[in-house]
PDB file of N, CA and C in Angstrom:
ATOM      1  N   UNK A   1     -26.638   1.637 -24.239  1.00  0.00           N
ATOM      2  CA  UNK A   1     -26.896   2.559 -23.154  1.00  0.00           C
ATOM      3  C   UNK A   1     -25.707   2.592 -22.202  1.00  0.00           C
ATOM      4  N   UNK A   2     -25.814   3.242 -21.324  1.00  0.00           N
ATOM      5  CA  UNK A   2     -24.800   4.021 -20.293  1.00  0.00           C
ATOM      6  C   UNK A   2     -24.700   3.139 -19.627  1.00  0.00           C
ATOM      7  N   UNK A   3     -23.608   3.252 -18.084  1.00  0.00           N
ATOM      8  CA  UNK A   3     -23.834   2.819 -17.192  1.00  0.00           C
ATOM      9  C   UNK A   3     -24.217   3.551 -16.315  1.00  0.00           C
ATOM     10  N   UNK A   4     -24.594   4.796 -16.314  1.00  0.00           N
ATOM     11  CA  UNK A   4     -25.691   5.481 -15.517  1.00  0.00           C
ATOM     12  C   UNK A   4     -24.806   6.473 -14.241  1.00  0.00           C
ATOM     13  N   UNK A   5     -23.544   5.899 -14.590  1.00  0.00           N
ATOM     14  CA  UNK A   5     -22.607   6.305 -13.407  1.00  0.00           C
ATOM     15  C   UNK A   5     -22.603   5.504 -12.388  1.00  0.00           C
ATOM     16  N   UNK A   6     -22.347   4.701 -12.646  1.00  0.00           N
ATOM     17  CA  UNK A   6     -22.412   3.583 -11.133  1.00  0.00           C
ATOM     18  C   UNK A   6     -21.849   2.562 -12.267  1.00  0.00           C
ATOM     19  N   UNK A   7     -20.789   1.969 -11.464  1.00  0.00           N
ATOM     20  CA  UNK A   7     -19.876   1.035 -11.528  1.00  0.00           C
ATOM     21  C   UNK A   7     -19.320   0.284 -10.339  1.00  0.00           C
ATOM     22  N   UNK A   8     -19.262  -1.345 -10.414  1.00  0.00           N
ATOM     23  CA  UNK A   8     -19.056  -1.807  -9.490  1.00  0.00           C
ATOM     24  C   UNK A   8     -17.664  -2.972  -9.689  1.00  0.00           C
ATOM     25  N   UNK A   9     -17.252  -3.260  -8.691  1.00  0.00           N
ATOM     26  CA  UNK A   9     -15.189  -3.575  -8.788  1.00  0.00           C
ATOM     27  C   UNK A   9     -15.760  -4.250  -7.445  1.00  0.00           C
ATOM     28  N   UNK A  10     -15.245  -5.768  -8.066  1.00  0.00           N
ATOM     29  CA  UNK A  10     -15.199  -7.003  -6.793  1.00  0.00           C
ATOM     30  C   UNK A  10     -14.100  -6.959  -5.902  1.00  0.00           C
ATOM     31  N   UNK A  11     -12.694  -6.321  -6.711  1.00  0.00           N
ATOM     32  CA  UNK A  11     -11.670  -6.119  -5.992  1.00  0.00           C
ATOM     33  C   UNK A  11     -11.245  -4.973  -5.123  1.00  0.00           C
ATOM     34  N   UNK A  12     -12.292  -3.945  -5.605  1.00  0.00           N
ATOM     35  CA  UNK A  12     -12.307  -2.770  -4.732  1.00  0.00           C
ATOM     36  C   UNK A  12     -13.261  -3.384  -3.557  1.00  0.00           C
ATOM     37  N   UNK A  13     -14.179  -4.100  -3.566  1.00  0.00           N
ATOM     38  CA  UNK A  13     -14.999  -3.977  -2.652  1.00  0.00           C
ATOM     39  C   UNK A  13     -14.344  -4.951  -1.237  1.00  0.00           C
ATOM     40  N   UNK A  14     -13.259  -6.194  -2.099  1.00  0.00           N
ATOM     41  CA  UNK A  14     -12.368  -7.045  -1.041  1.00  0.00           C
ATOM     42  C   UNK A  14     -11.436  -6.640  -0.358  1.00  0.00           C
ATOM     43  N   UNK A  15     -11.356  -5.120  -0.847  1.00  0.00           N
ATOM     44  CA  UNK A  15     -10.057  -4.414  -0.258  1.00  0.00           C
ATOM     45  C   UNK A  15      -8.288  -4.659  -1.694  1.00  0.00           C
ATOM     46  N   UNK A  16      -8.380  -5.425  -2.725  1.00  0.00           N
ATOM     47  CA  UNK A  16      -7.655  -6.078  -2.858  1.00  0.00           C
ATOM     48  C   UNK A  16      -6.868  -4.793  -3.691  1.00  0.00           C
ATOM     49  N   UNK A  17      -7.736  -3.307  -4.171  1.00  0.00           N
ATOM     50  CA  UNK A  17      -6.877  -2.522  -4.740  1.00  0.00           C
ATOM     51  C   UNK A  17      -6.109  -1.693  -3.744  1.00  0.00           C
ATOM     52  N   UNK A  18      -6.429  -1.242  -3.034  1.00  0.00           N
ATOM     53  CA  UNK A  18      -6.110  -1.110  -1.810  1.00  0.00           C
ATOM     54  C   UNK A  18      -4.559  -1.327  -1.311  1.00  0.00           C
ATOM     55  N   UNK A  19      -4.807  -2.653  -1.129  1.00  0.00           N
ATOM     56  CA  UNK A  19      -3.594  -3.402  -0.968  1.00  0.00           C
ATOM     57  C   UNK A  19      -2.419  -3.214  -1.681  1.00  0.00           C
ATOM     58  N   UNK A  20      -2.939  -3.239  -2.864  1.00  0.00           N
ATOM     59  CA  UNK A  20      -1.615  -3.080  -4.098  1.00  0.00           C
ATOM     60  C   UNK A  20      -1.387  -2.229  -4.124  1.00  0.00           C
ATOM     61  N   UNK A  21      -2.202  -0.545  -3.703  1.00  0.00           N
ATOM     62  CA  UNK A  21      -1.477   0.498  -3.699  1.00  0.00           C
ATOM     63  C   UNK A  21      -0.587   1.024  -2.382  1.00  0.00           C
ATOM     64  N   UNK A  22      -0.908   0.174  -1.816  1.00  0.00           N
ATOM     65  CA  UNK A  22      -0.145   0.255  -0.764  1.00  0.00           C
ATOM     66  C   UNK A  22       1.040  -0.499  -0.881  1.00  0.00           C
ATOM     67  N   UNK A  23       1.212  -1.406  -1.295  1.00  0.00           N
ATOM     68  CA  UNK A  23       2.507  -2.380  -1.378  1.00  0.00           C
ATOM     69  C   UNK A  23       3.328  -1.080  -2.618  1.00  0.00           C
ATOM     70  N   UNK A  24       2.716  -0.851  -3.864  1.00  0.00           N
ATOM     71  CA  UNK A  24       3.717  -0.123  -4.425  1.00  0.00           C
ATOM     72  C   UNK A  24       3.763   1.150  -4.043  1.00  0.00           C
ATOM     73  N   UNK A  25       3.115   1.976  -3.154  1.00  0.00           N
ATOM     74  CA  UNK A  25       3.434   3.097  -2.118  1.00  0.00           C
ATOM     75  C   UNK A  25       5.159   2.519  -1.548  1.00  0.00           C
ATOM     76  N   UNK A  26       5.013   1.841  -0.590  1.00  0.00           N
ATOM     77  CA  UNK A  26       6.131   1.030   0.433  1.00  0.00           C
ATOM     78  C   UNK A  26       7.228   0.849  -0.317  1.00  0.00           C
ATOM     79  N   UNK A  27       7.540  -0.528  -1.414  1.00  0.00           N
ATOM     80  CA  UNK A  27       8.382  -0.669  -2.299  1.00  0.00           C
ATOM     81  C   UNK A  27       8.922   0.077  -3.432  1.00  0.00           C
ATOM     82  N   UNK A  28       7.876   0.582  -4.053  1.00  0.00           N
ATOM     83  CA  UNK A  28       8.396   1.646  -5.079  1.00  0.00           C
ATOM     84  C   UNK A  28       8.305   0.673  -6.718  1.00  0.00           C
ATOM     85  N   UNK A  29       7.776  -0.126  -6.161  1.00  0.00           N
ATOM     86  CA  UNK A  29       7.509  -1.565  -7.639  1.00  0.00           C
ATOM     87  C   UNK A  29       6.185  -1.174  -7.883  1.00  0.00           C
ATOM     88  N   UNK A  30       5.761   0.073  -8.779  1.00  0.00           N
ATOM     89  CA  UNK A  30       4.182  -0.838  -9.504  1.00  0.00           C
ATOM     90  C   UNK A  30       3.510  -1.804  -9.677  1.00  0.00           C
ATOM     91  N   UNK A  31       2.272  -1.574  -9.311  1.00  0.00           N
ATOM     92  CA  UNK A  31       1.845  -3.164  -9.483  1.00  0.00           C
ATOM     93  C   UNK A  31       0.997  -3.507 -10.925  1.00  0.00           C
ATOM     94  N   UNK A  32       0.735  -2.225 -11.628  1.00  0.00           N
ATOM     95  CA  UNK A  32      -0.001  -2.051 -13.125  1.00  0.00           C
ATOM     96  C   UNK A  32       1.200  -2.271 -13.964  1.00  0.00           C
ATOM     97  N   UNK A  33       0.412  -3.072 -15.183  1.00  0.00           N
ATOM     98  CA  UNK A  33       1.741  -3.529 -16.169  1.00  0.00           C
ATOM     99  C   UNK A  33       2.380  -2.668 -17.225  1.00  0.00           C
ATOM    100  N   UNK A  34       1.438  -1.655 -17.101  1.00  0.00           N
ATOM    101  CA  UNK A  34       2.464  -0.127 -17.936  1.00  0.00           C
ATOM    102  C   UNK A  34       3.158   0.223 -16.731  1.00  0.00           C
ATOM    103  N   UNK A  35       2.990   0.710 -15.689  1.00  0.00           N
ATOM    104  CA  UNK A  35       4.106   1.376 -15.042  1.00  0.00           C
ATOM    105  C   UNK A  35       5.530   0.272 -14.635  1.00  0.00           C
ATOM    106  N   UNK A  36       5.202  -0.986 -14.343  1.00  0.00           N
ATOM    107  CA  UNK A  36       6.428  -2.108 -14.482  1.00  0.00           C
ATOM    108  C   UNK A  36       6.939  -1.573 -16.011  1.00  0.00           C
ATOM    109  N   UNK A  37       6.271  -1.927 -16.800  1.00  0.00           N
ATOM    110  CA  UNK A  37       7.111  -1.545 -17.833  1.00  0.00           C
ATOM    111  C   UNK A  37       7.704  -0.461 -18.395  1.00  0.00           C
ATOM    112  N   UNK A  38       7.062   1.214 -17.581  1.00  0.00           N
ATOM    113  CA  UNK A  38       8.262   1.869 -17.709  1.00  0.00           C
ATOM    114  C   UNK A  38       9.472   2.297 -16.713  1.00  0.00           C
ATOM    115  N   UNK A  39       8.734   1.673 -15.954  1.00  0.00           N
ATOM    116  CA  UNK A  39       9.859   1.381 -14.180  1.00  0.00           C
ATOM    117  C   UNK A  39      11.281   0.385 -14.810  1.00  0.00           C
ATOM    118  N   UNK A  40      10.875  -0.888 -15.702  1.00  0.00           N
ATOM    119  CA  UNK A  40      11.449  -1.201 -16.680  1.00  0.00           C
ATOM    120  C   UNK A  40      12.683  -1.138 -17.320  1.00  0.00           C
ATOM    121  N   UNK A  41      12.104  -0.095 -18.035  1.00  0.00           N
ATOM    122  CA  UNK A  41      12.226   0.798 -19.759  1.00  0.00           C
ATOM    123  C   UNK A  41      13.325   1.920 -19.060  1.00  0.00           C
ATOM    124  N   UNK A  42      13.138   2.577 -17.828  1.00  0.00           N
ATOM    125  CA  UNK A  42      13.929   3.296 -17.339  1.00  0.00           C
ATOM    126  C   UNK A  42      15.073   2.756 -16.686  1.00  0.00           C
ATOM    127  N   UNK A  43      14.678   1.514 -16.281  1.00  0.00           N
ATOM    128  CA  UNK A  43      16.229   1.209 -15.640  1.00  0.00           C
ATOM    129  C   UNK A  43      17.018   0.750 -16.587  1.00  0.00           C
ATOM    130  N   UNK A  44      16.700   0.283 -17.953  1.00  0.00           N
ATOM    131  CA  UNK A  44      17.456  -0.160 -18.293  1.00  0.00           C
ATOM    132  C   UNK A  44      18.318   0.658 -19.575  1.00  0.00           C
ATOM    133  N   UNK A  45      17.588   1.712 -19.811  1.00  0.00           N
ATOM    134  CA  UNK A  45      18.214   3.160 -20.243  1.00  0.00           C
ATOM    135  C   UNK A  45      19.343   3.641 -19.401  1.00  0.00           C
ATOM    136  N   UNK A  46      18.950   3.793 -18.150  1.00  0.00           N
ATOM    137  CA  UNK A  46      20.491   4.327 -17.125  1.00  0.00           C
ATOM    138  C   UNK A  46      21.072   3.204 -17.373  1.00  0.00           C
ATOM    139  N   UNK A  47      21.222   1.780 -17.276  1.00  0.00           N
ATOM    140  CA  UNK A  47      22.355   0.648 -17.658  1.00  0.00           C
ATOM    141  C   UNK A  47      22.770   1.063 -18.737  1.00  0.00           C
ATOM    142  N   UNK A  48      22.470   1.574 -19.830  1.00  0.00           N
ATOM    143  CA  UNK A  48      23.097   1.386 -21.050  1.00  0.00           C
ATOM    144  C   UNK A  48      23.878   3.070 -20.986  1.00  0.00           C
ATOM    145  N   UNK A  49      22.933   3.838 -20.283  1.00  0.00           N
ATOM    146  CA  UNK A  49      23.690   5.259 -20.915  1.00  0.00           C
ATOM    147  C   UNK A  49      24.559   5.555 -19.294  1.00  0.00           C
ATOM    148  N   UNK A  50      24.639   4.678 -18.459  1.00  0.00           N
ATOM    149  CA  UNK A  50      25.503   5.077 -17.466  1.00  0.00           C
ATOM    150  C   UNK A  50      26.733   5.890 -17.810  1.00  0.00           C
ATOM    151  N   UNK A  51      26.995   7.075 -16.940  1.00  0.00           N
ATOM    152  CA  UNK A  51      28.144   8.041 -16.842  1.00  0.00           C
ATOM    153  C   UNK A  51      29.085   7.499 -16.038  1.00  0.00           C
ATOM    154  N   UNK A  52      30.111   7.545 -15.721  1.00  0.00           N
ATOM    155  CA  UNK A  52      31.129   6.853 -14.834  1.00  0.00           C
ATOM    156  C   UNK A  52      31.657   8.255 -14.272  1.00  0.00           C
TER     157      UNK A  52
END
């Protein structure tokens, strides 16, 4: 069976997602481990294909 539409998040309720979207708002560092990894994946494409 379903969950009926109702879902509940201990870390939403502590404030704690919140937080993290706010820290990677500010910094510009993701705090989810796909976007680190294409935050990543992209910098290290411009290192290699840098133009001078």
């Amino acid at each position: 069976m379903g969950k009926w539409g109702f879902s509940f998040s201990l870390n939403r309720l502590l404030g704690i997602t919140s937080i993290k979207q706010g820290i990677a708002r500010k910094t510009g560092i993701p705090t989810t481990r796909n976007g680190l990894y294409s935050k990543i994946g992209r910098w290290i494409i411009r290192l290699i294909f840098k133009r001078n």
